[in-house]
Protein backbone atom coordinates (compact mmCIF):
# COMPACT_ATOMS: atom_id res chain seq x y z
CA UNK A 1 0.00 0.00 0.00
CA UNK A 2 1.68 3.28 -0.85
CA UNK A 3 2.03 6.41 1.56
CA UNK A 4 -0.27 9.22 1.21
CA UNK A 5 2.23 10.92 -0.50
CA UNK A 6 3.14 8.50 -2.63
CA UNK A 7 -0.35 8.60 -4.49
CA UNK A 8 0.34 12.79 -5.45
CA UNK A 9 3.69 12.32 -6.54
CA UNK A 10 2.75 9.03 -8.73
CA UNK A 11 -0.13 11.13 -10.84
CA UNK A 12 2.33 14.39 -10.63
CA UNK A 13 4.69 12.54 -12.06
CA UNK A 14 2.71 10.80 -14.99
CA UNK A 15 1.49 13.67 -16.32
CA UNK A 16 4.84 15.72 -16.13
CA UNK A 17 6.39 12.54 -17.99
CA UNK A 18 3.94 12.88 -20.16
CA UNK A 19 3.90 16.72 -21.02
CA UNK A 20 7.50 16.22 -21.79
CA UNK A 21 6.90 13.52 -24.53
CA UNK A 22 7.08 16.11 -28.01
CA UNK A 23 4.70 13.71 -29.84
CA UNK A 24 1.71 15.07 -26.87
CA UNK A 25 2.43 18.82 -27.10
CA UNK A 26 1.82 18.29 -31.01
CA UNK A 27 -1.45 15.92 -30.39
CA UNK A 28 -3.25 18.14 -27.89
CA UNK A 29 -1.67 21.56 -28.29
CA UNK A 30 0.65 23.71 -26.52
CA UNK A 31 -2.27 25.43 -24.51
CA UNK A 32 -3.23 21.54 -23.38
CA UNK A 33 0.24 20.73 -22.54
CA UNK A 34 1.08 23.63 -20.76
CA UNK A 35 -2.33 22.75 -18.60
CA UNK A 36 -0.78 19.03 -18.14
CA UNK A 37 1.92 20.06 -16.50
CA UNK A 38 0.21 22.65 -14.37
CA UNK A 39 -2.10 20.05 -13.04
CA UNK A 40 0.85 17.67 -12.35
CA UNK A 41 2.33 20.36 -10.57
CA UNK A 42 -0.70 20.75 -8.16
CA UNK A 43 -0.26 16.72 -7.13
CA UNK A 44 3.13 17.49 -6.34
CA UNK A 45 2.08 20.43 -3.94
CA UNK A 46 -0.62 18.02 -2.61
CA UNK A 47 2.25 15.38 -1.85
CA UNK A 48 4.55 17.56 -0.59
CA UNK A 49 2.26 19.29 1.94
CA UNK A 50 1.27 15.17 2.99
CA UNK A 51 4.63 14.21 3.24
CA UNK A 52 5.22 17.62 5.05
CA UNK A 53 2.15 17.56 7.39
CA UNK A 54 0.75 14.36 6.85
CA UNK A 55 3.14 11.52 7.12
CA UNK A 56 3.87 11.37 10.72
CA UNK A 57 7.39 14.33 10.27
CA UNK A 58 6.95 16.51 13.68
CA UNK A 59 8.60 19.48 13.31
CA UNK A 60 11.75 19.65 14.73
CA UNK A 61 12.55 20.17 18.31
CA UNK A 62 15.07 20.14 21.00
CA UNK A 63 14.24 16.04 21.57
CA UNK A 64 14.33 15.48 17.53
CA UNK A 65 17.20 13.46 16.43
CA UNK A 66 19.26 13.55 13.44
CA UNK A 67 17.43 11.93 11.09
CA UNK A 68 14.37 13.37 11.59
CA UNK A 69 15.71 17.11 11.74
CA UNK A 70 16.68 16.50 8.09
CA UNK A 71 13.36 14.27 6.91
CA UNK A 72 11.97 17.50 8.05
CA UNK A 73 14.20 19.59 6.16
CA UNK A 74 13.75 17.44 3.06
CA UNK A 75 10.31 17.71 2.99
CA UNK A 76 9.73 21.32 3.91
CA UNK A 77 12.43 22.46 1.08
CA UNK A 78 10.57 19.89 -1.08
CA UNK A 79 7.40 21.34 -0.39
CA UNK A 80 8.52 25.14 -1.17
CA UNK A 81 10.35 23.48 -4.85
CA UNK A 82 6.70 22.18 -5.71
CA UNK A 83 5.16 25.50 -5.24
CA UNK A 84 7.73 27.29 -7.86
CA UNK A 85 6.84 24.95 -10.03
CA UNK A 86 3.32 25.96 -9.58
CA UNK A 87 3.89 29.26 -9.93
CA UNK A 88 6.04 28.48 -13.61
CA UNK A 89 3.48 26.13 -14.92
CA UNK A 90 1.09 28.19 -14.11
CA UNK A 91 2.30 31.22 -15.55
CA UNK A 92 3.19 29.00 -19.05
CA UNK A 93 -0.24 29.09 -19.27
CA UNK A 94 -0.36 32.69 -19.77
CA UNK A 95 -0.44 33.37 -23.68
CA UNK A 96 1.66 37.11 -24.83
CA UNK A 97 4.64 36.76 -22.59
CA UNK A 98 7.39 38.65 -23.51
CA UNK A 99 10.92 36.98 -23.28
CA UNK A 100 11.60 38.83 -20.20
CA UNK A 101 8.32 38.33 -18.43
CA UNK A 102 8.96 34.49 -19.05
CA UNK A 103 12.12 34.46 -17.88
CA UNK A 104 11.47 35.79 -14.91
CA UNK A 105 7.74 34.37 -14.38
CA UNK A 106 8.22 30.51 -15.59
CA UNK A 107 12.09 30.32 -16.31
CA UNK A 108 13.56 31.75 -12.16
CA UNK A 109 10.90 29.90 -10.74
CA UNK A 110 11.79 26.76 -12.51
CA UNK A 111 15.00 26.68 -11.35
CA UNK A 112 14.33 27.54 -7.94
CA UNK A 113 12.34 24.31 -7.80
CA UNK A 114 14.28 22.37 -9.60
CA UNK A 115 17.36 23.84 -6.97
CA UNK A 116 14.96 23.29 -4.08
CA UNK A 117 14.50 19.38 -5.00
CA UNK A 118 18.08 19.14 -5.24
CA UNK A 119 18.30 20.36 -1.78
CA UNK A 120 15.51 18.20 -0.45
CA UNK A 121 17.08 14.89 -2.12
CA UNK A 122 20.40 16.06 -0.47
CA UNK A 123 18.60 16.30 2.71
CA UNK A 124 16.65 13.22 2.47
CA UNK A 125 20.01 10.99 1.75
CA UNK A 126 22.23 12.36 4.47
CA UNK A 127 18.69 11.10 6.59
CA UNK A 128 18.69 7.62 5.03
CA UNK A 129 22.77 7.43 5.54
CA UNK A 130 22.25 8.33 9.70
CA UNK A 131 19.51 5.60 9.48
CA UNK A 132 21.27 3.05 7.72
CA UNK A 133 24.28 3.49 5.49
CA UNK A 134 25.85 5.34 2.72
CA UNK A 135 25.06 2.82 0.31
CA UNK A 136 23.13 -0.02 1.60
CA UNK A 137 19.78 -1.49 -1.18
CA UNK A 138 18.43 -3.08 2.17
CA UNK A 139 18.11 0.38 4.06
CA UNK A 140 15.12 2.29 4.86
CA UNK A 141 13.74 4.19 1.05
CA UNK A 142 17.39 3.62 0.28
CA UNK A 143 16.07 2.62 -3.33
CA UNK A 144 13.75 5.50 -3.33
CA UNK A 145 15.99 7.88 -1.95
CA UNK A 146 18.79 7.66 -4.69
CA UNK A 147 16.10 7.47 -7.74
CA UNK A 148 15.25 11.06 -6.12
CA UNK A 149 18.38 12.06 -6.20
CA UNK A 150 18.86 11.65 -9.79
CA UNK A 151 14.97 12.81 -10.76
CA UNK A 152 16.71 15.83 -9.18
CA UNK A 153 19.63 16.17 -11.14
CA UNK A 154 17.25 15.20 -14.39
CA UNK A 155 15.50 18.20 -13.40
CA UNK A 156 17.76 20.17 -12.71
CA UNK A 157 19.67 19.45 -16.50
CA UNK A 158 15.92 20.97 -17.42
CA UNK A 159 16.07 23.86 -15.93
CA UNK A 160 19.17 24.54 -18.15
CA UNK A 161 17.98 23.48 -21.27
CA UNK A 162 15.01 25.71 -20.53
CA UNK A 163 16.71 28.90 -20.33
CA UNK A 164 14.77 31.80 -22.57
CA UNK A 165 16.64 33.55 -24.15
CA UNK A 166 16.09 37.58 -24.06
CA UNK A 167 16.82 38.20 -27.39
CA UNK A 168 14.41 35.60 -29.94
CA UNK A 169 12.44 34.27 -26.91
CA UNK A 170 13.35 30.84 -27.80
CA UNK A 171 14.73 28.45 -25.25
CA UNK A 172 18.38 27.26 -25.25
CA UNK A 173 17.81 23.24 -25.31
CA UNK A 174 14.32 22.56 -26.16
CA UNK A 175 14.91 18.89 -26.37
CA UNK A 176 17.56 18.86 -23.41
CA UNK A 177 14.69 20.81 -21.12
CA UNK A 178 11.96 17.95 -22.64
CA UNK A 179 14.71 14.95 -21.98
CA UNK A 180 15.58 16.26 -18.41
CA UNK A 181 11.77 16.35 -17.27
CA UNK A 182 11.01 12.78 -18.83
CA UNK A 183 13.36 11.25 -17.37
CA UNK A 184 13.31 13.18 -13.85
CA UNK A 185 9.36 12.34 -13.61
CA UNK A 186 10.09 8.41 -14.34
CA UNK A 187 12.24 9.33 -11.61
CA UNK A 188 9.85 10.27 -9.45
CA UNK A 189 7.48 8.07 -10.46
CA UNK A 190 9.56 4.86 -9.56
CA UNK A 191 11.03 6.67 -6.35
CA UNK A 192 7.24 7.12 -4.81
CA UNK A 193 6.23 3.20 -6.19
CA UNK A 194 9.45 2.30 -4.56
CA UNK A 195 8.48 4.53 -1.05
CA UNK A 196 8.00 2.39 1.74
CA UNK A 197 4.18 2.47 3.75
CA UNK A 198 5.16 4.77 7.01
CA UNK A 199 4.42 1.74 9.53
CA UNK A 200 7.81 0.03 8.31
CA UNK A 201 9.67 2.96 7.91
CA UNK A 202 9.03 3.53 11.64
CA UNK A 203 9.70 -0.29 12.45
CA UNK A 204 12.81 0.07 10.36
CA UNK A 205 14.26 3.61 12.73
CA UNK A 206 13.71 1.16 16.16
């Protein structure tokens, strides 16, 4: 049975893997696309505020230890990543940008996301290395820690490739942005299928 969380960042990532394929943005439109991703976007906010709020993390406190000071960490900095991207897909939507007003509406907040889950996945694998170890495939989410970790750095390659460029309004890597974001959502995608249910993970820390 998969954690509440799990659910959000499943459909998120579907329909962000799917946005991304070239052969969909020409099927349903741009305008249809643009709403794909938006919508994915909004399951991502939904899991992050679970796994935030809703998935047994107190907030940190003098009696916290370690690992849960960063699971914290990981998923508040997760949490704030998911709502940049709302705010870029969202503003994609938006038809008669200029190549400023997308840089600095969709492009900035992109990579503050994308930046944020970095952080997060950083976070969340010094927590599973306190836990367990470095590199151990029998640890607690060890699996679904690492896929993060490189959804992240997918992501992150996307936020490159989707640079606007001031001058024709074009972006620098169309199909290095599209790659990136494919491959970061199967990322995702495999990382929450792969997320243990919270009742083992808890077993697993005694």
């Amino acid at each position: 049975m998969l954690r509440k969380e799990a659910w959000g960042f499943v459909i998120g990532s579907v329909l962000f893997a799917l946005a991304a394929v070239p052969g969909y943005a020409r099927w349903v439109g741009v305008d249809a696309d643009n709403l794909t991703y938006f919508i994915g976007s909004m399951f991502f906010t939904g899991a992050g505020y679970a796994a935030l709020r809703l998935s047994g993390r107190p907030a940190p406190n003098q009696e916290s230890d370690k690992v849960e000071i960063y699971d914290w960490w990981a998923a508040a900095v997760q949490f704030v990543g998911t709502l940049c991207f709302n705010v870029s897909t969202g503003i994609a939507m938006v038809s008669g940008l200029t190549s400023v007003e997308a840089d600095k509406w969709i492009w900035r907040p992109d990579v503050f996301g994308s930046a944020a889950f970095l952080v997060a996945s950083a976070l969340a694998v010094v927590a599973t290395t306190e836990t367990d170890k470095l590199w151990d495939p029998r640890a607690r989410d060890w699996r679904s820690t690492w896929t993060n970790m490189v959804g992240s750095i997918a992501f992150a390659v996307s936020a490159v490739g989707a640079f606007v460029h001031p001058a024709t309004g074009q972006l620098a890597n169309a199909a290095l942005a599209n790659l990136g974001t494919f491959v970061g959502a199967l990322c995702f995608l495999i990382a929450a299928l792969l997320m243990q249910p919270l009742g083992r993970v808890i077993n697993n820390r005694q």
